[in-house]
Structure formats: C-alpha cells, structure tokens
C-alpha atoms as a PDB file:
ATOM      1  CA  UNK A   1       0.000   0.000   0.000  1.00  0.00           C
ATOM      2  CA  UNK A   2       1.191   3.428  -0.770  1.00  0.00           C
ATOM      3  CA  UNK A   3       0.053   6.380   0.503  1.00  0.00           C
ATOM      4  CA  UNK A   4       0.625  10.548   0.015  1.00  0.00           C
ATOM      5  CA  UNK A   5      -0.071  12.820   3.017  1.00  0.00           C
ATOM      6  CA  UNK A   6      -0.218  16.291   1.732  1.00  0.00           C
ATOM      7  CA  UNK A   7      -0.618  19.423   3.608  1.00  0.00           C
ATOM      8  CA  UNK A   8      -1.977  22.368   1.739  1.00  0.00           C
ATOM      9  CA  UNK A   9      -2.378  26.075   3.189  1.00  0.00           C
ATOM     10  CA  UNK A  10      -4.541  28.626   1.051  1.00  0.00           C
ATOM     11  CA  UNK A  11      -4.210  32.608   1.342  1.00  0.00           C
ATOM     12  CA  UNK A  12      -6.609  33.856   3.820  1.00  0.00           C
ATOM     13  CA  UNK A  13      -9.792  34.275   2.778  1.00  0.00           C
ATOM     14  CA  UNK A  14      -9.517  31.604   0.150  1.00  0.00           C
ATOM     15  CA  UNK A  15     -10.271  28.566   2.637  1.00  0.00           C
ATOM     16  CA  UNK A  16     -13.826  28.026   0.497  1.00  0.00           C
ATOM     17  CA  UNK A  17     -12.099  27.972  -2.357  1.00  0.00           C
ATOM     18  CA  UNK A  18      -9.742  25.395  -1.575  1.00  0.00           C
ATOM     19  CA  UNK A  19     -12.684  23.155   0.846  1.00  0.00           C
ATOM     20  CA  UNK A  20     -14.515  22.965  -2.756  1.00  0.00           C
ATOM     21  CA  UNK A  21     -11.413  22.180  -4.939  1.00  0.00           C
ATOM     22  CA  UNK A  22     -10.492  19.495  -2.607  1.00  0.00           C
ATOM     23  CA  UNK A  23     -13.745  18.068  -2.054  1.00  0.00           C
ATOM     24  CA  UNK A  24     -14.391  17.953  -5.681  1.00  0.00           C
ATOM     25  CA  UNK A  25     -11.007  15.600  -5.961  1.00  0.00           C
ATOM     26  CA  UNK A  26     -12.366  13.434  -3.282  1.00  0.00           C
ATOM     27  CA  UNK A  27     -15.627  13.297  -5.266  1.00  0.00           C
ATOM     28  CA  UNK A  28     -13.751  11.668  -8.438  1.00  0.00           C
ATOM     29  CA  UNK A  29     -12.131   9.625  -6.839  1.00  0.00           C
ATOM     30  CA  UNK A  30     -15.259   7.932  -4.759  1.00  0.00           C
ATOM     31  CA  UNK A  31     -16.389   7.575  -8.166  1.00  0.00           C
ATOM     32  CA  UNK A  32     -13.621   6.677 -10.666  1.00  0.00           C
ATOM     33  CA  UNK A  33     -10.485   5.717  -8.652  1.00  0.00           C
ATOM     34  CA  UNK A  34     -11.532   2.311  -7.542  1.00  0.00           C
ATOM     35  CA  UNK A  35      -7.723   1.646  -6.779  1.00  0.00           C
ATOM     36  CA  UNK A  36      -7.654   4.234  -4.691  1.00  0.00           C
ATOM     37  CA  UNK A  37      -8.323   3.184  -1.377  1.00  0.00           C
ATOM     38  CA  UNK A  38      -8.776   5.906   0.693  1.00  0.00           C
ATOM     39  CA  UNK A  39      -8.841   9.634   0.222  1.00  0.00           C
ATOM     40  CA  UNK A  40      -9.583  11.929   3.466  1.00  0.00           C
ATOM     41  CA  UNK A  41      -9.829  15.524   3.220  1.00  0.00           C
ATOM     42  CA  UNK A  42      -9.062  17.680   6.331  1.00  0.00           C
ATOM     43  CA  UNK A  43      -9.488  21.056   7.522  1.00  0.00           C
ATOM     44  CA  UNK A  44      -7.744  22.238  10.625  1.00  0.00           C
ATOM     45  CA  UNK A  45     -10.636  23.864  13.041  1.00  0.00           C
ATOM     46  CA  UNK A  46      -8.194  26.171  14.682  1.00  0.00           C
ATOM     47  CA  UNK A  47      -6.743  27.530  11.034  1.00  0.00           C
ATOM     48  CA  UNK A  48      -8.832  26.907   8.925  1.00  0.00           C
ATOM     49  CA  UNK A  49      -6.341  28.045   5.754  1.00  0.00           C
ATOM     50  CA  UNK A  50      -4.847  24.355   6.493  1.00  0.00           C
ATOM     51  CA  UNK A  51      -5.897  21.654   4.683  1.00  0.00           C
ATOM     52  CA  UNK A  52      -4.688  17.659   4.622  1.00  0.00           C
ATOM     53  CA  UNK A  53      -5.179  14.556   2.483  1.00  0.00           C
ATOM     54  CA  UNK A  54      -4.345  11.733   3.381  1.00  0.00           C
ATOM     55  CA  UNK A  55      -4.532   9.554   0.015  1.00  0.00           C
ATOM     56  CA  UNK A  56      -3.770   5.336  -0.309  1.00  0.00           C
ATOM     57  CA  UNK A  57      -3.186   3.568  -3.211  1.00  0.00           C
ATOM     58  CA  UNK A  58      -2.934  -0.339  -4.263  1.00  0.00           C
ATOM     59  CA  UNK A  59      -0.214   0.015  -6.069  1.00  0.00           C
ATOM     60  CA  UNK A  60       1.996   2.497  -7.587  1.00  0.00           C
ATOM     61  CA  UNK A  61       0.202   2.585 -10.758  1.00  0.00           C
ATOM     62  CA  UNK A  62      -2.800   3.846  -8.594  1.00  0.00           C
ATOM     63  CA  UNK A  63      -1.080   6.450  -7.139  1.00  0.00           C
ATOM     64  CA  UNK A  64       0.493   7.517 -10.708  1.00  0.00           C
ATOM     65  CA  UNK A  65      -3.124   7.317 -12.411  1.00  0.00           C
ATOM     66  CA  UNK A  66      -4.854   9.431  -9.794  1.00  0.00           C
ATOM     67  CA  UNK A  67      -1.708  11.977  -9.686  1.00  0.00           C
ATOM     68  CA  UNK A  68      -1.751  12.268 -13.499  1.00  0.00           C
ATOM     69  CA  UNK A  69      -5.499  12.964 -14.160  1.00  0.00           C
ATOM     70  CA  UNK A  70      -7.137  15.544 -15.430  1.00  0.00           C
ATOM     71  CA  UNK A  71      -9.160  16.442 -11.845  1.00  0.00           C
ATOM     72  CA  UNK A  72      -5.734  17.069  -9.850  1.00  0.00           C
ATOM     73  CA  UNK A  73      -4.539  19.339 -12.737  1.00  0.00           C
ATOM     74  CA  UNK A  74      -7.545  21.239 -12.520  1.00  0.00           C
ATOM     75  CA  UNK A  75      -7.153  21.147  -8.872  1.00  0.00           C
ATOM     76  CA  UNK A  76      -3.617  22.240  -9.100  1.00  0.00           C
ATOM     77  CA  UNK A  77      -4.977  24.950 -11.858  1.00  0.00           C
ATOM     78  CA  UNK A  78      -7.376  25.953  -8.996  1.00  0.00           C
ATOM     79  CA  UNK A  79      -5.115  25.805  -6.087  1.00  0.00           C
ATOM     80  CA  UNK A  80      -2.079  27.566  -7.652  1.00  0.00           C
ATOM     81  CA  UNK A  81      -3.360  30.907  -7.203  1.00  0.00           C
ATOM     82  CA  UNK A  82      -4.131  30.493  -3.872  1.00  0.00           C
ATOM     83  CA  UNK A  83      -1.773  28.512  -2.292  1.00  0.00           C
ATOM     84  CA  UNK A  84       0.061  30.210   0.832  1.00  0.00           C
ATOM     85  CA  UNK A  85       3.520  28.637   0.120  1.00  0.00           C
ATOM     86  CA  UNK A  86       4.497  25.468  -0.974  1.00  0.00           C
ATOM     87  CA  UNK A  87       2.243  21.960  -0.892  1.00  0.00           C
ATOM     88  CA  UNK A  88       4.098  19.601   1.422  1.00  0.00           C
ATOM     89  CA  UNK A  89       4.017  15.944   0.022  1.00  0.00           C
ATOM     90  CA  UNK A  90       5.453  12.845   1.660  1.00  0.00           C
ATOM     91  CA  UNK A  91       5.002   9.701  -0.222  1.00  0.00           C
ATOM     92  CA  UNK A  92       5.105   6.266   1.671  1.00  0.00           C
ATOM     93  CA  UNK A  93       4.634   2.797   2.254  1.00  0.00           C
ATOM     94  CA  UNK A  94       2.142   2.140   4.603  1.00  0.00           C
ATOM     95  CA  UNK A  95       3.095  -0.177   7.214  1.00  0.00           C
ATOM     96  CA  UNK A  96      -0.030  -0.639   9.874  1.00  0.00           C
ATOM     97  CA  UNK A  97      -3.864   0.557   9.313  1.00  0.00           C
ATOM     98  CA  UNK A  98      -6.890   0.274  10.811  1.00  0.00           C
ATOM     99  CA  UNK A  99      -9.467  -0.992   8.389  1.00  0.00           C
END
C-alpha cells in the first residue's frame, strides 16, 4: 500500500475555495479511482487556511493514475493561485492501518 499525506495552506480568505477544490477531488475519486483506497480531506478547526489529504493507493500505478489525471490538474490549476507557500508531500509505504 502506498500512501501521500499532503498538507496544503490557502491565502486567507480563500479557505472556500480550496474546501470545494479538494472536495471535488475526493468526489472523483469515490467515483472513478476504484484503486484508490482511501482519500480523506481535512481542515484544521483552529486555522482553517490548512488543509490535509491523506490519500492510499494499491499500487503504484494507482497512485500515478490518480496523480496524473485531469481532476488534480484542474485542482492544481485551482489551487495555484491560492496557495500560501508550498504543498508539502510525503510519499510512503504504509506499514499498519486500521481498516
């Protein structure tokens, strides 16, 4: 199992913005990612500009299927302009879940 936790801050004042982006990844891939295992979206309740996925994948042809489609570049094309620095991505193997 692979998985990619990524935290994402947006500008203030752009924390709808980024809820709907995310939520309309999470979306497609309920529906058309059936190798993808999991996909949580997060918002932190005390800054609420801070967002988290945590994303897992069967394989690594999963992860490259759902990280090449066209919804995460329109996500990207969405989140771009209102990103407050730099996405922070860490790719792993998952070694112990709770199913």
């Amino acid at each position: 199992m692979l998985t990619i936790t990524a935290v994402i801050r947006a500008k203030k004042g752009q924390e709808e913005t980024m809820r709907r982006a995310l939520l309309a990844v999470a979306d497609n891939v309920r529906l058309n990612e059936p190798n993808t295992l999991g996909f949580f979206v997060s918002q932190d309740p005390e800054d609420p500009c801070v967002f988290t996925t945590y994303e897992r994948f069967v394989d690594q042809a999963a992860m490259d299927a759902h990280n090449n489609s066209e919804v995460v570049a329109r996500f990207f094309g969405i989140a771009k302009p209102i990103l407050d620095g730099d996405v922070v991505l860490v790719t792993a193997a998952e070694l112990s879940a709770k199913a």
